[in-house]
Protein backbone atom coordinates (compact mmCIF):
# COMPACT_ATOMS: atom_id res chain seq x y z
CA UNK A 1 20.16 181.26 106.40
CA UNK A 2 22.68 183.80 104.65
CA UNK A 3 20.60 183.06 101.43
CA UNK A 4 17.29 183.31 102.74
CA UNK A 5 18.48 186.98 104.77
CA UNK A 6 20.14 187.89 100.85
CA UNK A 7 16.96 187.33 99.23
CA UNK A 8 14.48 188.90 101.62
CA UNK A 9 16.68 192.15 101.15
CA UNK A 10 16.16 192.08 97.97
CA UNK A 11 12.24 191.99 98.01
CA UNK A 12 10.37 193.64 99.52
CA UNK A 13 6.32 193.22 100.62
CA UNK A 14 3.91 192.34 99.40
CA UNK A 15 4.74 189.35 98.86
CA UNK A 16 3.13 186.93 95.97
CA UNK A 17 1.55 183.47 97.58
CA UNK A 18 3.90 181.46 95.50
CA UNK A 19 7.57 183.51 96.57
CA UNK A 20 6.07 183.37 100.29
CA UNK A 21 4.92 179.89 100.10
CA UNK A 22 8.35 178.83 98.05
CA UNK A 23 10.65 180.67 100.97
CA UNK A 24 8.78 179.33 103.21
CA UNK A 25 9.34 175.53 102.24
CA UNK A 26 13.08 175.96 102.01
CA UNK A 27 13.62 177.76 105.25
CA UNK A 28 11.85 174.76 106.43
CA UNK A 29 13.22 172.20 104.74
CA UNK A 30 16.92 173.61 105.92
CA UNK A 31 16.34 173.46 109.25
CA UNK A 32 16.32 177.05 109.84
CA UNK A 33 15.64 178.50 113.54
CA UNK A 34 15.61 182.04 113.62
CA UNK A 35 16.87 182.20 117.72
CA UNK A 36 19.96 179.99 116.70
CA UNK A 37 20.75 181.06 113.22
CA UNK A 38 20.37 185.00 114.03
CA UNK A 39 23.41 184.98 116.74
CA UNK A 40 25.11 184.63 113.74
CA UNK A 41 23.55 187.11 111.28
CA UNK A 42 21.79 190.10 113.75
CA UNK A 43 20.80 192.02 110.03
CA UNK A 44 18.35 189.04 109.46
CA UNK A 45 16.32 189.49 112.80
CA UNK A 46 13.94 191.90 111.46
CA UNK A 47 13.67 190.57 107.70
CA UNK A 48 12.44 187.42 109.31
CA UNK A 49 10.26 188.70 111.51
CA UNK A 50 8.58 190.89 108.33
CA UNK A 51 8.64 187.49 106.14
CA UNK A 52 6.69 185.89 109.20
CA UNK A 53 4.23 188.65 109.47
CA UNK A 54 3.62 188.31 106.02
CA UNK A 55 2.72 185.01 105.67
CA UNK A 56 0.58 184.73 108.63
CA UNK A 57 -1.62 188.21 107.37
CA UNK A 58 -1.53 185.87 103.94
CA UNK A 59 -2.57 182.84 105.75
CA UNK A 60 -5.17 185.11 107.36
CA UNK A 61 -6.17 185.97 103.92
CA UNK A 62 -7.14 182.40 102.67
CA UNK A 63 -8.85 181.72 105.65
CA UNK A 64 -11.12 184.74 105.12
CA UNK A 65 -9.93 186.92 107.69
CA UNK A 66 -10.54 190.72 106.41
CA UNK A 67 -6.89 192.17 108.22
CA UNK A 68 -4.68 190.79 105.47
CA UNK A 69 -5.71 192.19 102.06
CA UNK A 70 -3.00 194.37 101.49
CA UNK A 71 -0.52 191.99 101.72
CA UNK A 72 -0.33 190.26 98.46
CA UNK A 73 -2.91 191.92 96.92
CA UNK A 74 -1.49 194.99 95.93
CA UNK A 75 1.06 195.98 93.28
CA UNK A 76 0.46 193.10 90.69
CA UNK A 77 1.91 190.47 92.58
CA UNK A 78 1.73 187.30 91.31
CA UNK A 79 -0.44 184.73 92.75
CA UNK A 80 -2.81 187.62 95.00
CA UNK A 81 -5.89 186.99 92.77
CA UNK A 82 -7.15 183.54 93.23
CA UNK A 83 -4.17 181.70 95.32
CA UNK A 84 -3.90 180.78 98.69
CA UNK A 85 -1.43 179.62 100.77
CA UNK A 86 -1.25 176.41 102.52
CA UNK A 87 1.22 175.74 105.01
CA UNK A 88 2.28 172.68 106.90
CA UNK A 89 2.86 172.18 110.88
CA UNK A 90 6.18 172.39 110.54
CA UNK A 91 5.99 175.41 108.33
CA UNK A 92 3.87 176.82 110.84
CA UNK A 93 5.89 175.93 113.63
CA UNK A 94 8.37 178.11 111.80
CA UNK A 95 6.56 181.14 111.18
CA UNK A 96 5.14 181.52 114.53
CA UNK A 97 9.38 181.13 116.12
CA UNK A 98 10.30 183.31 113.32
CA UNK A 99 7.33 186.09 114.19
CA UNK A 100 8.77 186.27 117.82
């Protein structure tokens, strides 16, 4: 969680559909939870939350959905043009505890 809080301070949006998609895996795949693991780091409440946001407006994005262009589509960022992002259920599981 520390590593996932350092990098997220270090970016900032928007965010390219591989970096989102590629943090998103690993926060997964480390059993993150953002109730249990923020007790312990209160800094990363709010950079997870953002993150979350984020990949749901780029979610909304591939699906068609009008709201999210800015997000990933400004600024160069690699991956806005053509790529979508495809989660999992357990990745989505974890972006809709992290948005809370």
């Amino acid at each position: 969680m520390v590593l996932c809080a350092q990098v997220l301070s270090a970016v900032q949006p928007p965010y390219s559909v591989a970096f989102a998609q590629w943090l998103l895996r690993h926060m997964v795949a480390s059993g993150m939870r953002r109730k249990r693991e923020t007790q312990q780091t209160h800094g990363s409440t709010e950079l997870l939350r953002g993150f979350a946001q984020a990949c749901q407006a780029l979610l909304a994005a591939s699906r068609g959905g009008g709201a999210a262009a800015p997000v990933g589509a400004s600024g160069g960022a690699p991956g806005a043009g053509g790529a979508r992002l495809s989660v999992s259920a357990r990745e989505q599981a974890g972006l809709n505890e992290m948005a809370k």
